[in-house]
N, C-alpha and C. Protein backbone atom coordinates (compact mmCIF):
# COMPACT_ATOMS: atom_id res chain seq x y z
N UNK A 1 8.51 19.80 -5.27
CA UNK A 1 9.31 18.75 -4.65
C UNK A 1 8.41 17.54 -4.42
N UNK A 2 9.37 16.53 -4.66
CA UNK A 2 8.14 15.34 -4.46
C UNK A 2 8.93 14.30 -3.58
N UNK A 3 7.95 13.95 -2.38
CA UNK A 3 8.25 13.00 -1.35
C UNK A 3 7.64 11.85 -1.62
N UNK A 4 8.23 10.85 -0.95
CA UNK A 4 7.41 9.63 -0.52
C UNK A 4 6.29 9.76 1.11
N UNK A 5 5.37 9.11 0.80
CA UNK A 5 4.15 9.32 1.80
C UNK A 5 3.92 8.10 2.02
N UNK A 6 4.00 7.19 3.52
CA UNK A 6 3.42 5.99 3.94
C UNK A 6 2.20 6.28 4.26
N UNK A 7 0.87 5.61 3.86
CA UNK A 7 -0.79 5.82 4.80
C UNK A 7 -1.00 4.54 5.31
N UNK A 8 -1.11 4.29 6.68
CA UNK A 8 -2.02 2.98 7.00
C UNK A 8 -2.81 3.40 7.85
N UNK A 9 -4.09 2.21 7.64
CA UNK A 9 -5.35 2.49 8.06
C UNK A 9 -5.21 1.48 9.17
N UNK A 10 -5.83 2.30 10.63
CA UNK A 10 -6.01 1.76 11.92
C UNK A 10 -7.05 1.34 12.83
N UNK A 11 -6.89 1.37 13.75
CA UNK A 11 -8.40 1.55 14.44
C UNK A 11 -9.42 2.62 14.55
N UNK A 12 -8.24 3.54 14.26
CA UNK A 12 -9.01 5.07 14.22
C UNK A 12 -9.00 6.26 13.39
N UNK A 13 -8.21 5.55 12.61
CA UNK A 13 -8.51 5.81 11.26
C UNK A 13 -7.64 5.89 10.28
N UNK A 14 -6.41 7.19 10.00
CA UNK A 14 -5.49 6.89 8.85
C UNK A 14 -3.88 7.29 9.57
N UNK A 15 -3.09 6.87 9.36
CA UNK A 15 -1.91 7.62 10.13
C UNK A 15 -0.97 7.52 9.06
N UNK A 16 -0.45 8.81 8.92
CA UNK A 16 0.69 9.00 7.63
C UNK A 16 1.89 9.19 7.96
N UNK A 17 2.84 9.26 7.75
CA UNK A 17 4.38 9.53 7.87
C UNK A 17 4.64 10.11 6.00
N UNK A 18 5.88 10.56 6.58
CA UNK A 18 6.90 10.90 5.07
C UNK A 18 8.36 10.48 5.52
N UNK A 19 8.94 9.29 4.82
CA UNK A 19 10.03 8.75 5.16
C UNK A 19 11.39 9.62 5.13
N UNK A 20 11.29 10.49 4.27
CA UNK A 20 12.29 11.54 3.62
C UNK A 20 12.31 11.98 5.51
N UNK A 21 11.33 12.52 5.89
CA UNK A 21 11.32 13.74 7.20
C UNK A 21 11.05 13.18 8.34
N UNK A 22 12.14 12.74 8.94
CA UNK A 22 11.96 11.94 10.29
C UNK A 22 11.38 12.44 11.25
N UNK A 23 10.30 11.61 11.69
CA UNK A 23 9.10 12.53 12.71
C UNK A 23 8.29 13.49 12.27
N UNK A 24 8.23 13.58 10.57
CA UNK A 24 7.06 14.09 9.96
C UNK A 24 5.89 13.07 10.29
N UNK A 25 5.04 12.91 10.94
CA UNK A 25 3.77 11.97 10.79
C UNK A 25 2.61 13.03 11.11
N UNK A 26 1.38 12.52 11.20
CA UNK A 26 -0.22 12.82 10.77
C UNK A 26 -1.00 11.84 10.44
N UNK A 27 -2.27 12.24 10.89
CA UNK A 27 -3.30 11.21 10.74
C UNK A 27 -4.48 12.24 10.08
N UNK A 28 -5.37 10.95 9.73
CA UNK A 28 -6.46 11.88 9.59
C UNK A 28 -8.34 10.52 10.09
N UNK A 29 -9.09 11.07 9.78
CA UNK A 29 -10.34 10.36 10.25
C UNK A 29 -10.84 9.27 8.49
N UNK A 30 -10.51 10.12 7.85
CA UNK A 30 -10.06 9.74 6.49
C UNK A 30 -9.40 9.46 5.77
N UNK A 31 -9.31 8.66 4.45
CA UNK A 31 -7.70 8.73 3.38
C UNK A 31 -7.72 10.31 2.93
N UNK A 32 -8.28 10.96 2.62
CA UNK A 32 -8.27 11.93 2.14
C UNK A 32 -7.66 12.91 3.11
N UNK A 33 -8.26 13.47 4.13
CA UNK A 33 -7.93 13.77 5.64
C UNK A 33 -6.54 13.63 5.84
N UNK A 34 -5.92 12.34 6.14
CA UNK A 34 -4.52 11.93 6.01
C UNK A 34 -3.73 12.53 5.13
N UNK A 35 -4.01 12.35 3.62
CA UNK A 35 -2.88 13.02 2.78
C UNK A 35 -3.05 14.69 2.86
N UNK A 36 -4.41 15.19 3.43
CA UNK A 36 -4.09 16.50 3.28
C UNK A 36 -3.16 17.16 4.85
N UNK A 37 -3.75 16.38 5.62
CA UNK A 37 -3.03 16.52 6.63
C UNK A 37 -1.28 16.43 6.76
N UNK A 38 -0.70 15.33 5.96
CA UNK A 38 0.05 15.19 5.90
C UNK A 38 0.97 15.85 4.70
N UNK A 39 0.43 16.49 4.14
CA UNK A 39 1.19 17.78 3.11
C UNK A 39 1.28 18.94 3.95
N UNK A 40 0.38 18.83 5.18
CA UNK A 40 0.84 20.36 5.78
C UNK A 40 1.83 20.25 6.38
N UNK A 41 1.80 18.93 6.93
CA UNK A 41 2.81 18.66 8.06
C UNK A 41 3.84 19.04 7.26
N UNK A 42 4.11 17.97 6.29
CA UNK A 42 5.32 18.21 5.26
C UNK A 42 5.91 19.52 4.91
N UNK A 43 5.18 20.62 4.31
CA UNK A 43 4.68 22.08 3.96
C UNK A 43 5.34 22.51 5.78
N UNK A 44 4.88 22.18 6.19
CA UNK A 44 5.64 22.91 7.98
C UNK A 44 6.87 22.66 7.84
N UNK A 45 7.30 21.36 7.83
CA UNK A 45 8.74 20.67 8.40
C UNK A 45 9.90 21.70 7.69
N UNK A 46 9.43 21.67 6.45
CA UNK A 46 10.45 21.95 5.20
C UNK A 46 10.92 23.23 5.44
N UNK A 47 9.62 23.75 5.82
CA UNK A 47 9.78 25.56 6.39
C UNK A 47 10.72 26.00 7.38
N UNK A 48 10.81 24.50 7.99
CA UNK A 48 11.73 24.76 9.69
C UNK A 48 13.05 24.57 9.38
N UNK A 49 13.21 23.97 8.54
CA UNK A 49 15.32 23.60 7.84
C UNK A 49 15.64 24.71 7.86
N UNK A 50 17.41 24.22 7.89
CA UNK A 50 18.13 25.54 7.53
C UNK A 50 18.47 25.07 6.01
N UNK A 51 19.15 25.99 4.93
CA UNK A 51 19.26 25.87 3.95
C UNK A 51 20.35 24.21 3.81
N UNK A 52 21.19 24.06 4.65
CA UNK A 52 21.73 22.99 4.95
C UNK A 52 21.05 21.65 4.86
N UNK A 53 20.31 21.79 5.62
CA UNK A 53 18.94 20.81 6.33
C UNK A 53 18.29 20.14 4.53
N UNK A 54 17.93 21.72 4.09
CA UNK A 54 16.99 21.27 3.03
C UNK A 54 18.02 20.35 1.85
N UNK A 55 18.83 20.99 1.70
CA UNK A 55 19.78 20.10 0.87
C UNK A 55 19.79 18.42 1.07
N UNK A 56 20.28 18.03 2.64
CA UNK A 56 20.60 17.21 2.72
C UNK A 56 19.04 16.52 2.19
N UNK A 57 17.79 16.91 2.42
CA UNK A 57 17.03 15.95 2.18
C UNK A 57 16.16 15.87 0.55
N UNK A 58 16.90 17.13 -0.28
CA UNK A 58 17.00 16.97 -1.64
C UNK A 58 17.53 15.42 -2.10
N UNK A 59 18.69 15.21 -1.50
CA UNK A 59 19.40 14.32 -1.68
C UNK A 59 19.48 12.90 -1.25
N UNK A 60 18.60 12.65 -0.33
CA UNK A 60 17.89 11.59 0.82
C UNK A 60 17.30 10.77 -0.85
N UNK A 61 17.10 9.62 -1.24
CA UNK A 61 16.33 8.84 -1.74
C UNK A 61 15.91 7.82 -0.66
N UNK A 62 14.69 7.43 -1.33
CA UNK A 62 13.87 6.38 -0.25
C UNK A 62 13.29 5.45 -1.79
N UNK A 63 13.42 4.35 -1.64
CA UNK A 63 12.72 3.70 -2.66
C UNK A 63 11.23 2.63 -1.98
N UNK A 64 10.99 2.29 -2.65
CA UNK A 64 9.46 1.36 -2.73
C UNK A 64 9.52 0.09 -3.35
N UNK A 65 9.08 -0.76 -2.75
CA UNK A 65 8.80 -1.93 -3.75
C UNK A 65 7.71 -2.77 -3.51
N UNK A 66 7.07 -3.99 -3.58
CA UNK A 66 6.43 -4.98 -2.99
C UNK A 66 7.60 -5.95 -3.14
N UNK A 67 7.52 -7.35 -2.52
CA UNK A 67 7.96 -8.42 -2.36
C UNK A 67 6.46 -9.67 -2.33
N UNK A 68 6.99 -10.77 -2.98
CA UNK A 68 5.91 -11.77 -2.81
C UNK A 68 6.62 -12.86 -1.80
N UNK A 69 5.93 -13.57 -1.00
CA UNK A 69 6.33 -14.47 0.13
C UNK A 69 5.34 -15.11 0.24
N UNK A 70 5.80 -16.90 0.51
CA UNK A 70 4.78 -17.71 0.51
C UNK A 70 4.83 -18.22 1.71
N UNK A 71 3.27 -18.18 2.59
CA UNK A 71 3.48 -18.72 4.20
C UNK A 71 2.61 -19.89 3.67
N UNK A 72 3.24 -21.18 5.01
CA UNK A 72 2.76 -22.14 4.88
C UNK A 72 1.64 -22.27 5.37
C-alpha cells in the first residue's frame, strides 16, 4: 500500500504526518529517523481499523503539487 508522507524540518528536528491517516504523525532527530518512524506509526494505525475503516482509506486520494507565486 502506498501513502502520501509530509516531512518538515524544525527546530528539533523532523516531524512527519501521513495525510491519508488523520493524527498519524512522528518525528524523528533525523530525515531518515522521521520516515522510519513514521512507517511504524503508519504500520500501527492500519493495524487498528476495522475492515470498514481500511476500505474507506483505500479509497481516500490526497494529491501533491507545487504552485509558483510572485511576492513583491
Amino acid at each position: 500500500m502506498k501513502l502520501t508522507i509530509v516531512i518538515e524540518k524544525d527546530s528539533s528536528g523532523y516531524f512527519a504526518y501521513c495525510p491519508e491517516l488523520e493524527g498519524c504523525i512522528s518525528q524523528g532527530d533525523t530525515l531518515e529517523e522521521a520516515i522510519a518512524n513514521i512507517k511504524e506509526a503508519v504500520e500501527l494505525y492500519l493495524e487498528t481499523l476495522t475492515s470498514e475503516e481500511f476500505e474507506e482509506i483505500k479509497r481516500k486520494k490526497v494529491f501533491t503539487s507545487t504552485i509558483e507565486v510572485q511576492v513583491a
